[in-house]
PDB file of N, CA and C in Angstrom:
ATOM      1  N   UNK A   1     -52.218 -63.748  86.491  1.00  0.00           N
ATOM      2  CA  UNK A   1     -52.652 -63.281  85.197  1.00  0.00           C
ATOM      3  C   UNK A   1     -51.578 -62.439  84.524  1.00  0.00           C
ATOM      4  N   UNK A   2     -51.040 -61.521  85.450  1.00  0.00           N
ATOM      5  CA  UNK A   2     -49.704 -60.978  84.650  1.00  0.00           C
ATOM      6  C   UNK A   2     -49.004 -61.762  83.887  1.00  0.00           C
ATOM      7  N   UNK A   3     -48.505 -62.882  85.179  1.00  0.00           N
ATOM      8  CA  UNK A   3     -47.254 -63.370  84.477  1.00  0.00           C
ATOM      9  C   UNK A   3     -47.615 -64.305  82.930  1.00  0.00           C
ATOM     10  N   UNK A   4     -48.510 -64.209  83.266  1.00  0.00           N
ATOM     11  CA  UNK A   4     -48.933 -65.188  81.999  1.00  0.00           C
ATOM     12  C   UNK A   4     -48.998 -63.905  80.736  1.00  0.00           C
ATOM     13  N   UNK A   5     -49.148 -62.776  80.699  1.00  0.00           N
ATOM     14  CA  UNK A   5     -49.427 -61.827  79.636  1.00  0.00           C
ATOM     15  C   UNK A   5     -47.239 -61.752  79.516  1.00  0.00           C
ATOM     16  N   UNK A   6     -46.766 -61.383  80.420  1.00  0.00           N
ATOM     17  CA  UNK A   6     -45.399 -60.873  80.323  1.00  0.00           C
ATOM     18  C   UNK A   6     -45.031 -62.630  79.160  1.00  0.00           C
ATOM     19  N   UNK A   7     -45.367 -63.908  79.101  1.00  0.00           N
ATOM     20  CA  UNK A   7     -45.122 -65.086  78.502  1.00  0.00           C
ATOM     21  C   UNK A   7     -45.417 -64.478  77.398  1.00  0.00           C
ATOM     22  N   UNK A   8     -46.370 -64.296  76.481  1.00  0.00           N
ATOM     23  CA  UNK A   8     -47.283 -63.912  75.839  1.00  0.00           C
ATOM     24  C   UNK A   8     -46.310 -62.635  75.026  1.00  0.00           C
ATOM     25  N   UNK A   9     -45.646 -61.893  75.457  1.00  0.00           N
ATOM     26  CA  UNK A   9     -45.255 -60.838  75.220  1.00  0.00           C
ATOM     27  C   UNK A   9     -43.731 -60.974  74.899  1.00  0.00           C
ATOM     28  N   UNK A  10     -42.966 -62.005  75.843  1.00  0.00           N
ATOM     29  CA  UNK A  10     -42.099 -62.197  75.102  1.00  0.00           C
ATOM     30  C   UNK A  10     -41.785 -63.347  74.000  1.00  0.00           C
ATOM     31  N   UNK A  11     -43.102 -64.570  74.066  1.00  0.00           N
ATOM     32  CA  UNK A  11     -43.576 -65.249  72.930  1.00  0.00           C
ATOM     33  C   UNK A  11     -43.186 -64.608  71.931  1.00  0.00           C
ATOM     34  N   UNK A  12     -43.909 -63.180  71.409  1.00  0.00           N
ATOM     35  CA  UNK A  12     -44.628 -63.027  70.654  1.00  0.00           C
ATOM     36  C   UNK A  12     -42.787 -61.969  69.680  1.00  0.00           C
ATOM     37  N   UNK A  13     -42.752 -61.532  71.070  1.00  0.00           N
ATOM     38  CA  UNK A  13     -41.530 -60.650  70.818  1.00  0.00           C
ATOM     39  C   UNK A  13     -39.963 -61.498  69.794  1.00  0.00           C
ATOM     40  N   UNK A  14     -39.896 -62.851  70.559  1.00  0.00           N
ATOM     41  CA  UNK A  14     -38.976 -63.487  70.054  1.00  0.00           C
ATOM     42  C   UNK A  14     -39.216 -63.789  68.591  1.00  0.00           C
ATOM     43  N   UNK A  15     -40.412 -64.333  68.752  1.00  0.00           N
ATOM     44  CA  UNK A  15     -41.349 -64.789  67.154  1.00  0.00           C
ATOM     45  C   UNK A  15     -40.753 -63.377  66.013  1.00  0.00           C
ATOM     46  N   UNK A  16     -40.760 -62.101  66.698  1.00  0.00           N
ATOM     47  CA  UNK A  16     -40.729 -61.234  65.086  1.00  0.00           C
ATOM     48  C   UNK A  16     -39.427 -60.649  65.079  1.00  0.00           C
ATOM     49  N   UNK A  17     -38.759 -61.015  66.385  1.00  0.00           N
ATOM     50  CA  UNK A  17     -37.095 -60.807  66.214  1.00  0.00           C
ATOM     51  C   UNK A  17     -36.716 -62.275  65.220  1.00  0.00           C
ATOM     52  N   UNK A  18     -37.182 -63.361  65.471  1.00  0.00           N
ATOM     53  CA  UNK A  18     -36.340 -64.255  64.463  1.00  0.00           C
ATOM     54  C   UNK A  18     -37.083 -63.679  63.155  1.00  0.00           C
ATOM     55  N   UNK A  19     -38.086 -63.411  63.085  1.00  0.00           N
ATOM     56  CA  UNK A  19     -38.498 -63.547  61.553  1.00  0.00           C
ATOM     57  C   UNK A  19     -37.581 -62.035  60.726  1.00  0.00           C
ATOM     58  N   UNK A  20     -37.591 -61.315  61.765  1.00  0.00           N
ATOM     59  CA  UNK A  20     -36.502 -60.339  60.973  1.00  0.00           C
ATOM     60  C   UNK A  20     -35.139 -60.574  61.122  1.00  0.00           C
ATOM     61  N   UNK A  21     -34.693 -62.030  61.605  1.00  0.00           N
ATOM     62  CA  UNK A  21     -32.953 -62.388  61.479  1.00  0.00           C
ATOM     63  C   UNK A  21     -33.196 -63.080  59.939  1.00  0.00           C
ATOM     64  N   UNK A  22     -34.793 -64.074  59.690  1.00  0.00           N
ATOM     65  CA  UNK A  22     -34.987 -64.855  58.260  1.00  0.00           C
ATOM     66  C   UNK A  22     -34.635 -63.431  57.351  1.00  0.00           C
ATOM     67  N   UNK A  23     -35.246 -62.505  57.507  1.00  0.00           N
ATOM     68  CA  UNK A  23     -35.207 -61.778  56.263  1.00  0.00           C
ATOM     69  C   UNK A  23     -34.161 -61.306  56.168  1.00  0.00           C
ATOM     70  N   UNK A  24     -33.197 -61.024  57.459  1.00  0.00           N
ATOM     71  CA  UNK A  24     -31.953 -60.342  56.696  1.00  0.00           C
ATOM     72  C   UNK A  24     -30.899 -61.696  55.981  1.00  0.00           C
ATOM     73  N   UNK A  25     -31.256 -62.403  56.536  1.00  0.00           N
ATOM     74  CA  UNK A  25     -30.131 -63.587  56.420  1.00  0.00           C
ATOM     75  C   UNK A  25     -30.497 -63.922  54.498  1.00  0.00           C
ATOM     76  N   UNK A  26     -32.113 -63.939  54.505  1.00  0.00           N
ATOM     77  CA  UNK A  26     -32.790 -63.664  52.825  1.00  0.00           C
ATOM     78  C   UNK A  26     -32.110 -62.706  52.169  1.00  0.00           C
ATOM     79  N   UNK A  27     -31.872 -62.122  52.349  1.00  0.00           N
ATOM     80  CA  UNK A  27     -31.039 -60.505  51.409  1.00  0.00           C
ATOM     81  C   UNK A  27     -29.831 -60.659  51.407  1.00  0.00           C
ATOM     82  N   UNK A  28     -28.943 -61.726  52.174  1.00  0.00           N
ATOM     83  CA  UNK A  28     -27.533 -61.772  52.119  1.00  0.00           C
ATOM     84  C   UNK A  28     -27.710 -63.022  51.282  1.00  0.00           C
ATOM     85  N   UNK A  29     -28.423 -63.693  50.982  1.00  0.00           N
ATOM     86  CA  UNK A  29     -28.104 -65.031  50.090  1.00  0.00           C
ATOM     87  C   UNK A  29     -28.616 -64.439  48.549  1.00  0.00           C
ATOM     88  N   UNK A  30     -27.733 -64.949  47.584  1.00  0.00           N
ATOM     89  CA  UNK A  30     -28.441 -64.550  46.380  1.00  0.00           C
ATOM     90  C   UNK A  30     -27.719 -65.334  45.398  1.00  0.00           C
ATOM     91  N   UNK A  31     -28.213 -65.338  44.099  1.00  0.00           N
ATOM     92  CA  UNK A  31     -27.553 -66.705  43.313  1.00  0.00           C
ATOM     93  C   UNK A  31     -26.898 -65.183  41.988  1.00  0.00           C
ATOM     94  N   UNK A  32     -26.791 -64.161  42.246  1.00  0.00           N
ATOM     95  CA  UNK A  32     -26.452 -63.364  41.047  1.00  0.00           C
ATOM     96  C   UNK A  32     -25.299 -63.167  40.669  1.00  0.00           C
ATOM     97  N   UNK A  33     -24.974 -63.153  39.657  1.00  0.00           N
ATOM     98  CA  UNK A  33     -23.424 -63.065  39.623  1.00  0.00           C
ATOM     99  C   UNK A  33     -22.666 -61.945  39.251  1.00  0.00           C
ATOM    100  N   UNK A  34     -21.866 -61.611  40.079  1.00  0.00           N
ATOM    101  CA  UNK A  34     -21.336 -60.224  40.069  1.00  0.00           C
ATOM    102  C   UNK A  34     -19.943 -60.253  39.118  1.00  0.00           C
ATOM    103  N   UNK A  35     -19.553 -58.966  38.152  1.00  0.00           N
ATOM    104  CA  UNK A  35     -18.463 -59.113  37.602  1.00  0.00           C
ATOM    105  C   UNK A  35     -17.869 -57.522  38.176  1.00  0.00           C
ATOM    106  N   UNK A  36     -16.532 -57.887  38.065  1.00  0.00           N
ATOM    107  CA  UNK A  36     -15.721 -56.409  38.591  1.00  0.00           C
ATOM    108  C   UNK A  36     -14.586 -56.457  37.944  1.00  0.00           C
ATOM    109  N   UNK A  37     -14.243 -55.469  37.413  1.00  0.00           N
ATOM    110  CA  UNK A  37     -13.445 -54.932  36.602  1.00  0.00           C
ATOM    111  C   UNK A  37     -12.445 -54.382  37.469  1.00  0.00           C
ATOM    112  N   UNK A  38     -11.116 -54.676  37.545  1.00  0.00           N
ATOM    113  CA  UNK A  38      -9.905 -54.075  38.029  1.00  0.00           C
ATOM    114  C   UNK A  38      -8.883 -53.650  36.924  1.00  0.00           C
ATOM    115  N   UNK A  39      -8.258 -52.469  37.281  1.00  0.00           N
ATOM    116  CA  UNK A  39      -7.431 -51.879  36.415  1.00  0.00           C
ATOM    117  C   UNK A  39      -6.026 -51.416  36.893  1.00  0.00           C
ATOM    118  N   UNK A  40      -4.976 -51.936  36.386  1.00  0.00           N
ATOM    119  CA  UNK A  40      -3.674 -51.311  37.246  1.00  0.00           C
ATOM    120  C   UNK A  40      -2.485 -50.355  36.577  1.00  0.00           C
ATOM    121  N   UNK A  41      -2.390 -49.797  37.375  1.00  0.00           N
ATOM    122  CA  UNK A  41      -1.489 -48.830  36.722  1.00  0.00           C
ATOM    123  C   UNK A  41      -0.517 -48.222  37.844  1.00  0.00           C
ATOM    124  N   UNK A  42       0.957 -48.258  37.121  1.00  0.00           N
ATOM    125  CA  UNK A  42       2.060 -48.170  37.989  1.00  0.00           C
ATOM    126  C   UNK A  42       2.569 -46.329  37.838  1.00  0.00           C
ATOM    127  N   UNK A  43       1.957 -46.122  39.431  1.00  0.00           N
ATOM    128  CA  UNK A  43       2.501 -44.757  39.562  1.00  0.00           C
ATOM    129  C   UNK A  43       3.873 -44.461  40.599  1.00  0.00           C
ATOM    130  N   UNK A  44       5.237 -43.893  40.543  1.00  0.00           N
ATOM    131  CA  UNK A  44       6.077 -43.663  41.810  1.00  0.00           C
ATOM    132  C   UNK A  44       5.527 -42.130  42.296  1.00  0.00           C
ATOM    133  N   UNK A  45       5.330 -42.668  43.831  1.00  0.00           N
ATOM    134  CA  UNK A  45       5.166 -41.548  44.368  1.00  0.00           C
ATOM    135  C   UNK A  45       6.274 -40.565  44.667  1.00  0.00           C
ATOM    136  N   UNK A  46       5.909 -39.230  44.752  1.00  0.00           N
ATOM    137  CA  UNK A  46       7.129 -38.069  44.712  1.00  0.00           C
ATOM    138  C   UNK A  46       8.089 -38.572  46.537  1.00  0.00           C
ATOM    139  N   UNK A  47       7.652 -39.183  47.186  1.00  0.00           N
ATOM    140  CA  UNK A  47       8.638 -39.635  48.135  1.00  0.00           C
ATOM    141  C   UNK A  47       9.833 -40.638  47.569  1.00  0.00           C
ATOM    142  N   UNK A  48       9.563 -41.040  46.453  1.00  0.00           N
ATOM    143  CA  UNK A  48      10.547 -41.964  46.415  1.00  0.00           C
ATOM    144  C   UNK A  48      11.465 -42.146  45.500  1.00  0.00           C
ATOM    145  N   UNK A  49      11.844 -41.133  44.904  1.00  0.00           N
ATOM    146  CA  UNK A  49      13.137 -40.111  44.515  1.00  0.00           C
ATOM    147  C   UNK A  49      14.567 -39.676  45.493  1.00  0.00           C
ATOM    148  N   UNK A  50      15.527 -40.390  45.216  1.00  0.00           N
ATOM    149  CA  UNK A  50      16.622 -40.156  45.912  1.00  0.00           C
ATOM    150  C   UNK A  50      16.935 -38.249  45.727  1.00  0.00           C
ATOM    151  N   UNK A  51      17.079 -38.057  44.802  1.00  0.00           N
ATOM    152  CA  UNK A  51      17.153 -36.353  44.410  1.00  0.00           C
ATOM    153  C   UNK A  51      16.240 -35.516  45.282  1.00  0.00           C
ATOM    154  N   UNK A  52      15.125 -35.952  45.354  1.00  0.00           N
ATOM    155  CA  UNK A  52      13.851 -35.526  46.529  1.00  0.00           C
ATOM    156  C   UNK A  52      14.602 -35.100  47.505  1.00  0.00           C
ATOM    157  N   UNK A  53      15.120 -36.105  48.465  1.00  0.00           N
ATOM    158  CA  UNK A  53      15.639 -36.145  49.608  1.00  0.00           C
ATOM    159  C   UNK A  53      16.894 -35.466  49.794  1.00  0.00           C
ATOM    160  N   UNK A  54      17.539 -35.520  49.084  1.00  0.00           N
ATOM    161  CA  UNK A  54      19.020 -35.134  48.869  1.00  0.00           C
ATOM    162  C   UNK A  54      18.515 -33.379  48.952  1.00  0.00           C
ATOM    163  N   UNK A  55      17.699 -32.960  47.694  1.00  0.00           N
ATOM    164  CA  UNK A  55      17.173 -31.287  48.034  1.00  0.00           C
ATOM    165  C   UNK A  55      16.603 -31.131  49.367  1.00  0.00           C
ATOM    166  N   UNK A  56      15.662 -31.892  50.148  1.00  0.00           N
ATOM    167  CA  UNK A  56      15.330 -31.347  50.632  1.00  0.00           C
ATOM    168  C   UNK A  56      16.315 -31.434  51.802  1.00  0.00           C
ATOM    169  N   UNK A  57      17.218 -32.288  52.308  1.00  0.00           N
ATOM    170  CA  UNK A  57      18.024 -32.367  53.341  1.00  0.00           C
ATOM    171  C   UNK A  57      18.809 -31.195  52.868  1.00  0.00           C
ATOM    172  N   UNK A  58      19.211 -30.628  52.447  1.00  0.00           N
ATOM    173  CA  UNK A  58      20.505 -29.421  51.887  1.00  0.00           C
ATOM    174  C   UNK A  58      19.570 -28.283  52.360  1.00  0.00           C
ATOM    175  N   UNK A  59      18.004 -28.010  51.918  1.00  0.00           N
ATOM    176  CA  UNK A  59      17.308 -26.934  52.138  1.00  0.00           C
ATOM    177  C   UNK A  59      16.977 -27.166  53.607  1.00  0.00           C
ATOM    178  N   UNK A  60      16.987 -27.948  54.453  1.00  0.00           N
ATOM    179  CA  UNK A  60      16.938 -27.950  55.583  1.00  0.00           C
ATOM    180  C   UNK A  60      18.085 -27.895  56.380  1.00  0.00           C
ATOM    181  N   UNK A  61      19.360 -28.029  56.044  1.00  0.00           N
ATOM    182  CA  UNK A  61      20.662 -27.838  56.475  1.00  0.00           C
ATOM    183  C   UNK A  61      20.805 -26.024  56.478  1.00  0.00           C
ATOM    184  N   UNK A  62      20.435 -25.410  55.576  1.00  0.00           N
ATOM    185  CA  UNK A  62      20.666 -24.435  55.439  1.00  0.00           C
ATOM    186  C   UNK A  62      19.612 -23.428  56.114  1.00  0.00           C
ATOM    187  N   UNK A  63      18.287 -23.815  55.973  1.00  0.00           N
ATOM    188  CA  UNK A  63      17.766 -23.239  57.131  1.00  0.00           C
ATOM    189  C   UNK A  63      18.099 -23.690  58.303  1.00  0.00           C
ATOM    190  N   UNK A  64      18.752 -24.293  58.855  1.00  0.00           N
ATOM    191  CA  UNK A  64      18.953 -24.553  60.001  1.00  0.00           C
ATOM    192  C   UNK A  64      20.206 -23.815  60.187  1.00  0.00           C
ATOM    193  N   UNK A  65      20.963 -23.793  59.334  1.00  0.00           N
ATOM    194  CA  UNK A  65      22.347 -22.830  59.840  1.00  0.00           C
ATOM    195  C   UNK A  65      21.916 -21.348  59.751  1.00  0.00           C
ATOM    196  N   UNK A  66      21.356 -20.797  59.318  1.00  0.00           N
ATOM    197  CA  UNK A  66      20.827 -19.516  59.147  1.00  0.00           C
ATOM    198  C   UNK A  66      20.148 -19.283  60.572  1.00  0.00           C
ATOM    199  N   UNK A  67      18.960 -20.291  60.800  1.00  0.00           N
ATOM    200  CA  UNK A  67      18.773 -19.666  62.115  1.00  0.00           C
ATOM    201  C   UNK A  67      19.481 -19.755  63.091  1.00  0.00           C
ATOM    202  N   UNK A  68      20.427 -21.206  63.432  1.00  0.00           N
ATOM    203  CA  UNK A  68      21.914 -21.346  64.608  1.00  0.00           C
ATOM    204  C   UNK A  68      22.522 -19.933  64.290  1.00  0.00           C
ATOM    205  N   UNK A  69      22.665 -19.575  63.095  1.00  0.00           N
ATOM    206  CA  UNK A  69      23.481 -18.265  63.715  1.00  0.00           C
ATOM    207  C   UNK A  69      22.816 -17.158  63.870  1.00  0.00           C
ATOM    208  N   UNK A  70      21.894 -17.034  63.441  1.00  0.00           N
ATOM    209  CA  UNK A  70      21.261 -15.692  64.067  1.00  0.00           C
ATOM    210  C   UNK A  70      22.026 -14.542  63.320  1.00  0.00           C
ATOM    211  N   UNK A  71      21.773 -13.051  64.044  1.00  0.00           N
ATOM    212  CA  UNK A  71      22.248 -12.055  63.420  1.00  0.00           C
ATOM    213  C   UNK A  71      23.699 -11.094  64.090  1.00  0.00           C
ATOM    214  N   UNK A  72      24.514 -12.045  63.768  1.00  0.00           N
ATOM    215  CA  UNK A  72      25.846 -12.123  64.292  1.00  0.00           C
ATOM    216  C   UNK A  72      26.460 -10.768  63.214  1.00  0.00           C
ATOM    217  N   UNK A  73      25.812  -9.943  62.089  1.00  0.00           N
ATOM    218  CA  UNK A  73      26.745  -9.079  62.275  1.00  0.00           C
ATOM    219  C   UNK A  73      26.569  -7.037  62.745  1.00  0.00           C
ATOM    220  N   UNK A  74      25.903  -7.459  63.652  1.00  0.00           N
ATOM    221  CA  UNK A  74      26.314  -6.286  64.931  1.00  0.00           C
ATOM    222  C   UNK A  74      26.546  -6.998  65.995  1.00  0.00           C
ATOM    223  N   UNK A  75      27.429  -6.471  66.588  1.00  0.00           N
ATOM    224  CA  UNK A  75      28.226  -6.515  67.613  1.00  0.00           C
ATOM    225  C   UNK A  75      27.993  -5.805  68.761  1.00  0.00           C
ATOM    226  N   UNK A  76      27.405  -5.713  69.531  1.00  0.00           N
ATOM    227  CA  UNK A  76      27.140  -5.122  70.737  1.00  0.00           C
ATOM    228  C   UNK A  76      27.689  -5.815  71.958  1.00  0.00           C
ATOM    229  N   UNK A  77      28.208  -4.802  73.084  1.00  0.00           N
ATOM    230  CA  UNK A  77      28.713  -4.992  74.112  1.00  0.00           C
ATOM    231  C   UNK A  77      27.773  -4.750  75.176  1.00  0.00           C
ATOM    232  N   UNK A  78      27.519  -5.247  76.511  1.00  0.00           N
ATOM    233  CA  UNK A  78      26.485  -5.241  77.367  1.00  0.00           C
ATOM    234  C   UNK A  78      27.537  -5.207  78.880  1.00  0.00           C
ATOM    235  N   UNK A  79      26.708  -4.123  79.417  1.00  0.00           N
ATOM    236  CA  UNK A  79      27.490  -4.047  80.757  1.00  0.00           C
ATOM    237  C   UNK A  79      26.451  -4.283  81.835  1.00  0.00           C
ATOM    238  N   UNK A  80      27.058  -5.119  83.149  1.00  0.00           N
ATOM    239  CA  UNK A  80      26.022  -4.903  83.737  1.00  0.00           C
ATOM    240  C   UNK A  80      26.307  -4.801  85.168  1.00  0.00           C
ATOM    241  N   UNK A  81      25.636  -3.779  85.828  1.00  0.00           N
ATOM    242  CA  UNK A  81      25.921  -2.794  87.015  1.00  0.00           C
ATOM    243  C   UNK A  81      25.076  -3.627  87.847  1.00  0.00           C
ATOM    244  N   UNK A  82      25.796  -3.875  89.335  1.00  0.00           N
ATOM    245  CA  UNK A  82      25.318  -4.811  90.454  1.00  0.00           C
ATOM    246  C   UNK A  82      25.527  -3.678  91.797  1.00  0.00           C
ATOM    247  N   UNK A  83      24.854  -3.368  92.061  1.00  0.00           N
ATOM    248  CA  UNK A  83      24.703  -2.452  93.166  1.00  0.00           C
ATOM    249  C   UNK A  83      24.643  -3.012  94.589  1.00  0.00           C
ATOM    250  N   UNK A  84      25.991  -2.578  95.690  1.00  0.00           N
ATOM    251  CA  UNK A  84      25.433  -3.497  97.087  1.00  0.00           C
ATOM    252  C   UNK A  84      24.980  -2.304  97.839  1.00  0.00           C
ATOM    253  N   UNK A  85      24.069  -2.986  98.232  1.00  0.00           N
ATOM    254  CA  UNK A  85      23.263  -1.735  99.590  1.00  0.00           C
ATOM    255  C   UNK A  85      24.073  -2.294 100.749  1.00  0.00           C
ATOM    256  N   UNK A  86      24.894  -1.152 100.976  1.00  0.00           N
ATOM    257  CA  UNK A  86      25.498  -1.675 102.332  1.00  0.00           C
ATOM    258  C   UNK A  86      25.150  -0.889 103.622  1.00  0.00           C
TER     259      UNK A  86
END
């Protein structure tokens, strides 16, 4: 008697899984006709300026030499004492 209800159950189950594949498959078909409007317009983006690059490689040359040298003008001398325990 079970197995005959578990038939019954997935009968019934398959039956309202297809009928909800009919309805979606219904909502993707349609006879309406769609219009879309495209519009173009030519923008250059700020990357693509030779002058761009050229500043910013010079402003990065120069921070970079500023920090390679560091603060080179004091001069300090460093001694350093090695003690043998003999």
């Amino acid at each position: 008697m079970k197995q005959i209800s578990f038939r019954w159950g997935y009968k019934i189950f398959l039956a309202i899984s297809l009928i909800f594949m009919q309805v979606a498959l219904w909502a993707q078909e349609g006879d309406k006709t769609v219009t879309t409007k495209t519009t173009e317009s030519t923008t250059t983006q700020w990357y693509s300026s030779p002058w761009l690059w050229v500043a910013a490689g010079a402003v990065f040359i120069i921070i970079l030499v500023a920090l390679m040298r560091g603060n080179s003008s004091t001069s300090e001398t460093r001694t350093t004492v090695i003690k043998d325990n003999v």
